[in-house]
Protein backbone atom coordinates (compact mmCIF):
# COMPACT_ATOMS: atom_id res chain seq x y z
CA UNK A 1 8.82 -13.97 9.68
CA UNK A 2 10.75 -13.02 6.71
CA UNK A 3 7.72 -11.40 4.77
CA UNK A 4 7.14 -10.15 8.25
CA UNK A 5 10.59 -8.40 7.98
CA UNK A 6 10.70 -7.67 4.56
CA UNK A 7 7.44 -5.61 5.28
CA UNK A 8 8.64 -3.57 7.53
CA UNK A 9 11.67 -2.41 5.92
CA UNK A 10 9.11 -1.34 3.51
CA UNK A 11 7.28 0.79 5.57
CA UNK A 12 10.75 2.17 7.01
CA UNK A 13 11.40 3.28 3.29
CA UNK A 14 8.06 4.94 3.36
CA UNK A 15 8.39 6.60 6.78
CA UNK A 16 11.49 8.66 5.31
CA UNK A 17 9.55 11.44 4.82
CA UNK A 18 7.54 11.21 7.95
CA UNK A 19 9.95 11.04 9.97
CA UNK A 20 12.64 8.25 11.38
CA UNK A 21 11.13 4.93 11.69
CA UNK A 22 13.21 1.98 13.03
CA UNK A 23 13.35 -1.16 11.72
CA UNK A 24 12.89 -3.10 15.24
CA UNK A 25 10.32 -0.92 16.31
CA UNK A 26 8.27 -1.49 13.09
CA UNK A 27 9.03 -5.05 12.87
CA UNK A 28 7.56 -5.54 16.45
CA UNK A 29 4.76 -3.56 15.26
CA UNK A 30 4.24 -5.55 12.39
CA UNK A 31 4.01 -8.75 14.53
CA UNK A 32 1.32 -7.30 17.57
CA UNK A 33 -0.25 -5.77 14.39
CA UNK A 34 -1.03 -9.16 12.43
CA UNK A 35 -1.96 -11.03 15.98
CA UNK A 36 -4.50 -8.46 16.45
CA UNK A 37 -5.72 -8.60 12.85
CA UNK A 38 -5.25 -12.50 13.59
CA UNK A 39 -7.37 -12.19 17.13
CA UNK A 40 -9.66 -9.33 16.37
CA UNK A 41 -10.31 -9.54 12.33
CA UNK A 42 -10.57 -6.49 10.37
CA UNK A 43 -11.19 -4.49 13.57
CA UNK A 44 -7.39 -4.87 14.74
CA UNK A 45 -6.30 -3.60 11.16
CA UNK A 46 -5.46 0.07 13.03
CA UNK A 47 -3.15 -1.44 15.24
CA UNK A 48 0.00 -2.02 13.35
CA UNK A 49 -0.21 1.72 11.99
CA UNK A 50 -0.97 2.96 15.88
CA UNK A 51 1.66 1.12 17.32
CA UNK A 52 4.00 2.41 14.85
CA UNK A 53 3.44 5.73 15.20
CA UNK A 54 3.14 5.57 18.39
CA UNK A 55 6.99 3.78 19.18
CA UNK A 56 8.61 6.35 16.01
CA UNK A 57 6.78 9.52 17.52
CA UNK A 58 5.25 9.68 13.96
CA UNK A 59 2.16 11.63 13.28
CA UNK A 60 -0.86 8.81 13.30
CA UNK A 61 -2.77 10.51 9.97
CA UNK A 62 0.93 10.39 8.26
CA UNK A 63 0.88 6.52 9.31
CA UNK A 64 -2.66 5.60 8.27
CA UNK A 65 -1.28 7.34 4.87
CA UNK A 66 1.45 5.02 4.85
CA UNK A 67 -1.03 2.20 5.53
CA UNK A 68 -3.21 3.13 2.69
CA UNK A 69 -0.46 3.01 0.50
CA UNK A 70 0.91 -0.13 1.54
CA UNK A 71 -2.47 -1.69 0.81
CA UNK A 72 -2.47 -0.45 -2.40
CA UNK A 73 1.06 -1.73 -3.56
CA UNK A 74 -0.33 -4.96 -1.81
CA UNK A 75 -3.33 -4.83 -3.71
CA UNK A 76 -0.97 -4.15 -7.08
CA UNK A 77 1.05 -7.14 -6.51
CA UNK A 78 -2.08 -9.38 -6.07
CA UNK A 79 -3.43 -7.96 -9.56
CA UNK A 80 -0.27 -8.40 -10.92
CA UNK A 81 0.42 -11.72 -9.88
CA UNK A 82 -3.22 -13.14 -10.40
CA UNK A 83 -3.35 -11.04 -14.08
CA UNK A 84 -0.14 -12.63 -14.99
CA UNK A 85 -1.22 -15.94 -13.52
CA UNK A 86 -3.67 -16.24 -15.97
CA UNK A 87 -2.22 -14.84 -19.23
CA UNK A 88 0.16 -17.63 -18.69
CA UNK A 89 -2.05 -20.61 -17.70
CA UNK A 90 -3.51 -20.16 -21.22
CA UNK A 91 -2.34 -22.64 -22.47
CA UNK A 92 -2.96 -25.15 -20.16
CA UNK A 93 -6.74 -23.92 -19.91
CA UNK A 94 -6.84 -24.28 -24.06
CA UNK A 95 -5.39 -28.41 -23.74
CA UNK A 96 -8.43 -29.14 -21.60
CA UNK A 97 -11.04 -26.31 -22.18
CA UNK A 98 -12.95 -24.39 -24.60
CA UNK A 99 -11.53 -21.47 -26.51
CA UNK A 100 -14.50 -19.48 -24.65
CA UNK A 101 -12.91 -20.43 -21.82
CA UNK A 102 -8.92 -19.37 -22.89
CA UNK A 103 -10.76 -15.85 -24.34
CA UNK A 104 -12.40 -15.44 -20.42
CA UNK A 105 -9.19 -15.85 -18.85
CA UNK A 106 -7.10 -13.67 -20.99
CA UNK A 107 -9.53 -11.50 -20.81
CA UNK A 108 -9.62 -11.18 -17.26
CA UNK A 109 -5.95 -11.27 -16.82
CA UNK A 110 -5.70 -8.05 -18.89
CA UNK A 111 -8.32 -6.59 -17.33
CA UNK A 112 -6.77 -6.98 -14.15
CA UNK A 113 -3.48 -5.90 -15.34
CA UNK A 114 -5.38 -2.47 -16.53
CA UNK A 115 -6.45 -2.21 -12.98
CA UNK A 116 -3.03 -2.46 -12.17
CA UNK A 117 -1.64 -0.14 -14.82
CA UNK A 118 -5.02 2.25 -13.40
CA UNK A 119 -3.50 2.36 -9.73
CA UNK A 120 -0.70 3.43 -10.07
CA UNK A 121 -1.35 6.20 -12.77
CA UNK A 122 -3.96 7.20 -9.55
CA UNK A 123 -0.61 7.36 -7.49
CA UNK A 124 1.05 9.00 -10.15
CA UNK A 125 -1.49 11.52 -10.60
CA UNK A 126 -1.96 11.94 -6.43
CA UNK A 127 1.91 12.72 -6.42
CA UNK A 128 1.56 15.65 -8.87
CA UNK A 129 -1.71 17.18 -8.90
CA UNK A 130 -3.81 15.32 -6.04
CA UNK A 131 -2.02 16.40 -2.76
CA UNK A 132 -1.69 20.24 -3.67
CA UNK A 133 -5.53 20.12 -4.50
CA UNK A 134 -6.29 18.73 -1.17
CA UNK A 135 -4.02 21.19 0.53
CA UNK A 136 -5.48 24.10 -1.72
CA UNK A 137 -8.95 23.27 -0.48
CA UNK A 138 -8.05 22.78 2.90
CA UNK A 139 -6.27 25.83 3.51
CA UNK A 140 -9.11 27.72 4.96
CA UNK A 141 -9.96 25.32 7.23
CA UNK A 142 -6.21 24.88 9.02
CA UNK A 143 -6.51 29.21 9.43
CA UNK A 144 -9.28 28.34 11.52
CA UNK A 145 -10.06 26.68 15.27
CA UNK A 146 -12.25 23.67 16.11
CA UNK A 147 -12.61 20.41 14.05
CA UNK A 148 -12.48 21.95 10.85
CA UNK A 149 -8.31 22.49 11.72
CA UNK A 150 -8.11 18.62 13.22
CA UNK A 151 -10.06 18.05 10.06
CA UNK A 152 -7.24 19.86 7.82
CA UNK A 153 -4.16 18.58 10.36
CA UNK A 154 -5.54 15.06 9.47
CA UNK A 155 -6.11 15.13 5.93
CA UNK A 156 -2.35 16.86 5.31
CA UNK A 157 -0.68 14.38 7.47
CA UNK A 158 -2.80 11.48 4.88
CA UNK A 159 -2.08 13.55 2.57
CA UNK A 160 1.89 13.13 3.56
CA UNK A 161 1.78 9.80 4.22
CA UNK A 162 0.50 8.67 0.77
CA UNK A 163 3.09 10.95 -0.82
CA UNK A 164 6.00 8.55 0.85
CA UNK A 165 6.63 7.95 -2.80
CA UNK A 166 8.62 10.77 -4.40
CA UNK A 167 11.33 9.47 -6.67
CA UNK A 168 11.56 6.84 -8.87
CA UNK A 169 14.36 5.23 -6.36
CA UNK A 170 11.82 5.65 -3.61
CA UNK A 171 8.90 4.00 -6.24
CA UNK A 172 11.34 0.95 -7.31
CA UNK A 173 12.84 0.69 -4.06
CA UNK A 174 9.33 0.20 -2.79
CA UNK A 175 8.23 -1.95 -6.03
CA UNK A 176 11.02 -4.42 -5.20
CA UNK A 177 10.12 -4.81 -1.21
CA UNK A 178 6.81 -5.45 -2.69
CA UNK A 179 7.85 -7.85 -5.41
CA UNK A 180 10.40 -10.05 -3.13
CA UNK A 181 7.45 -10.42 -0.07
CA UNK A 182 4.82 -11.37 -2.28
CA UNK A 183 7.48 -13.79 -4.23
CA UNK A 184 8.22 -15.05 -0.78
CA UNK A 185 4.44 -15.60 -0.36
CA UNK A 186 3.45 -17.13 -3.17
CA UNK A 187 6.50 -20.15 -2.74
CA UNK A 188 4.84 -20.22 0.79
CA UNK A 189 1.79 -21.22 -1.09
């Protein structure tokens, strides 16, 4: 319950921009959310988002760009961890292995810490250049009526969402939530 809690002060950092998200109302979320990921599998993975926006009055394309970017800090800390992981169990693996098998693991623990160092030079780059691209080609298509505007409404509100990182406070403010639950998850393992 405390990763629980820890992730949705997260996402109440990232909602800043959004608009005001409360903690309660996204901690709640957070719980229904993982039952129905728990009850439902992958299918109930647009519930926590839904709920969320739904209890805030946040737009629901600005929280599935939250989402997206919660995954992908998730996803960071796993590389990070698991890269890490095995750049230090080295030495272990040389005591009882083969040196092939020391030069695999390194190997893949830098590897995966490139695909670390890679998303987040994708954020970087998203932050900067990305979203006014998107909003550049999209402009048209919000001047106009039908899908193409719920097409363009949707995208910028993404768009928004994934751009809940705009300072380096709001980037190490989010790098430490991340840091402490998956901490907190790993000693639960």
């Amino acid at each position: 319950y405390v990763c629980y809690a820890i992730r949705a002060q997260r996402w109440v950092a990232f909602s800043r921009y959004l608009g005001k998200a409360h903690f309660w109302n996204v901690y709640e979320s957070t719980l229904m959310g993982f039952a129905a990921l728990f009850l439902l599998g992958r299918a109930g993975e647009p519930v926590r988002p839904l709920l969320i926006a739904r209890k805030d009055r946040l737009s629901i394309s600005g929280t599935f760009g939250i989402y997206v970017l919660e995954r992908v800090f998730d996803v960071a800390a796993t590389l990070g961890l698991f890269g890490l992981g095995l750049l230090l169990a080295t030495s272990q693996i040389s005591s009882v292995g083969h040196s092939s098998e020391v030069v695999a693991a390194r190997t893949i623990g830098l590897v995966l810490l490139g695909l670390l160092v890679a998303m987040i030079a994708f954020l970087v780059y998203f932050r900067w250049h990305g979203a006014g691209l998107l909003q550049r080609r999209l402009g048209a298509w919000r001047k106009e009526k039908g899908w193409r505007h719920k097409v363009a409404q949707m995208s910028a509100g993404f768009s928004e969402g994934l751009q809940a990182i705009r300072t380096w406070r709001d980037l190490g403010e989010a790098t430490a939530y991340s840091m402490a639950h998956w901490a907190l998850v790993a000693l639960a393992f």
